[in-house]
C-alpha atoms as a PDB file:
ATOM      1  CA  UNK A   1       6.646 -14.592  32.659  1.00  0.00           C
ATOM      2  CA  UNK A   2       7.463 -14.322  36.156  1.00  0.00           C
ATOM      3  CA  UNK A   3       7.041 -10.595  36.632  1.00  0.00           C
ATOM      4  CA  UNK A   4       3.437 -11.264  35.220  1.00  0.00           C
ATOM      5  CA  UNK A   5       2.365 -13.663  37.600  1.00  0.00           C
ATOM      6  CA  UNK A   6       3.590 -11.665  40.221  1.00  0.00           C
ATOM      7  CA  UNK A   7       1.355  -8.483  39.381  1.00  0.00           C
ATOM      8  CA  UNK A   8      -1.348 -10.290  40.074  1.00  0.00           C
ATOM      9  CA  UNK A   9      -0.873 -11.267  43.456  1.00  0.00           C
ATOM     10  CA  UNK A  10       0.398  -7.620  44.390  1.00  0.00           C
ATOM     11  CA  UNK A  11      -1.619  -4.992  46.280  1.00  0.00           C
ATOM     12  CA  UNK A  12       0.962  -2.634  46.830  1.00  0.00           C
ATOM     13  CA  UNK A  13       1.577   0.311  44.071  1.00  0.00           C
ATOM     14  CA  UNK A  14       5.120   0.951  44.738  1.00  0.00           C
ATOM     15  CA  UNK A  15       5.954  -3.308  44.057  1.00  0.00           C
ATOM     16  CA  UNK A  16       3.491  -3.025  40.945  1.00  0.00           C
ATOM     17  CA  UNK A  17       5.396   0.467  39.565  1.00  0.00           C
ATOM     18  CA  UNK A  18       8.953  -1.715  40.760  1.00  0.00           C
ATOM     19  CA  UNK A  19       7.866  -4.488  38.791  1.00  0.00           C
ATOM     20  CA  UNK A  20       6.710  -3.087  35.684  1.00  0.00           C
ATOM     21  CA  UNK A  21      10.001  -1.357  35.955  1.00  0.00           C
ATOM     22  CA  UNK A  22      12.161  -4.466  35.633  1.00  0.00           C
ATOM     23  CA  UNK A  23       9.574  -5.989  32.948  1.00  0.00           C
ATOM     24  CA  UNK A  24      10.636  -3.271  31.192  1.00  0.00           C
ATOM     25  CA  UNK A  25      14.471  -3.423  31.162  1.00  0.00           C
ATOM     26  CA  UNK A  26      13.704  -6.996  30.480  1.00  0.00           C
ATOM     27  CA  UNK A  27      11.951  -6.235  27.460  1.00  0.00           C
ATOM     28  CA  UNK A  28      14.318  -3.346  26.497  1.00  0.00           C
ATOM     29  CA  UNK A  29      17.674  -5.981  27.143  1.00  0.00           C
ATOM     30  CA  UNK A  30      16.054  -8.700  24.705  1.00  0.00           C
ATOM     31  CA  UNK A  31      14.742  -6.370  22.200  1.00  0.00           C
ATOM     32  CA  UNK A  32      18.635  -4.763  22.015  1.00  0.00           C
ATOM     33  CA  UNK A  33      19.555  -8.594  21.512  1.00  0.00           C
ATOM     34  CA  UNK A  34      17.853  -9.318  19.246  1.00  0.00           C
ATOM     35  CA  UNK A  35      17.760  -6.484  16.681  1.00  0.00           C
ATOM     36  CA  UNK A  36      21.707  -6.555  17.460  1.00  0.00           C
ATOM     37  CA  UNK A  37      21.471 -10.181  16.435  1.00  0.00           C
ATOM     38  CA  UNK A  38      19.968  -9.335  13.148  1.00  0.00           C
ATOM     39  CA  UNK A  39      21.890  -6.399  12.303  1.00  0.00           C
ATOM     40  CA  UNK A  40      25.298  -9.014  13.014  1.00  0.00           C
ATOM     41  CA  UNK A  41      23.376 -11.550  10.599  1.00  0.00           C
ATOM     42  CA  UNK A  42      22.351  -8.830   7.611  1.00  0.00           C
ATOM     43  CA  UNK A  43      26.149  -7.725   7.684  1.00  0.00           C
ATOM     44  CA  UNK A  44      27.633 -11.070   6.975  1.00  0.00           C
ATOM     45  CA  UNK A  45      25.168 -11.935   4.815  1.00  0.00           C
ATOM     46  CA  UNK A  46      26.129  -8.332   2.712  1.00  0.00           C
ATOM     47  CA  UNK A  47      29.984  -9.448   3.386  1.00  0.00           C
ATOM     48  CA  UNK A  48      29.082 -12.718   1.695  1.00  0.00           C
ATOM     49  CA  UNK A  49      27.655 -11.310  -1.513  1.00  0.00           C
ATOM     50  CA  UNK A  50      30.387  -8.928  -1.831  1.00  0.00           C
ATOM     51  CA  UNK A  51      32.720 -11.174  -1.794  1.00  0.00           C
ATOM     52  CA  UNK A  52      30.743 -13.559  -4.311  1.00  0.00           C
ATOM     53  CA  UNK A  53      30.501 -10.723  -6.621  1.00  0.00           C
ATOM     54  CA  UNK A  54      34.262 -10.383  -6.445  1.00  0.00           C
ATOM     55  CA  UNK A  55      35.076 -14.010  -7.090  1.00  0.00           C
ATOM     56  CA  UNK A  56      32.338 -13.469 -10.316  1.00  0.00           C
ATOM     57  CA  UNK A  57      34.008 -10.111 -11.894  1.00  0.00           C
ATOM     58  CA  UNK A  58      37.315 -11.333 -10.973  1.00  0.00           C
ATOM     59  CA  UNK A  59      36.565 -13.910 -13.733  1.00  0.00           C
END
């Protein structure tokens, strides 16, 4: 949001290339959050139904 607001105030290419650069990593660091976030969720979710499916045969 920040970074946004600030490339339009900037003349400078070197700031602008700086900038985009850290919107970037920004972008990069949530996106690895996230999809590690997921991945965390699908796996306990599969450790769940295994172990549902083991209480079921087990009967």
């Amino acid at each position: 949001m920040g970074i946004s607001d600030a490339l339009e105030h900037v003349e400078s290419e070197a700031v602008i290339r700086k900038l985009k650069q850290k919107d970037f990593l920004y972008t990069l660091f949530v996106d690895a959050v996230l999809i590690l976030d997921f991945s965390l969720i699908l796996f306990l979710l599969f450790m769940a139904g295994r172990k549902i499916v083991q209480l079921i045969v087990k009967k």
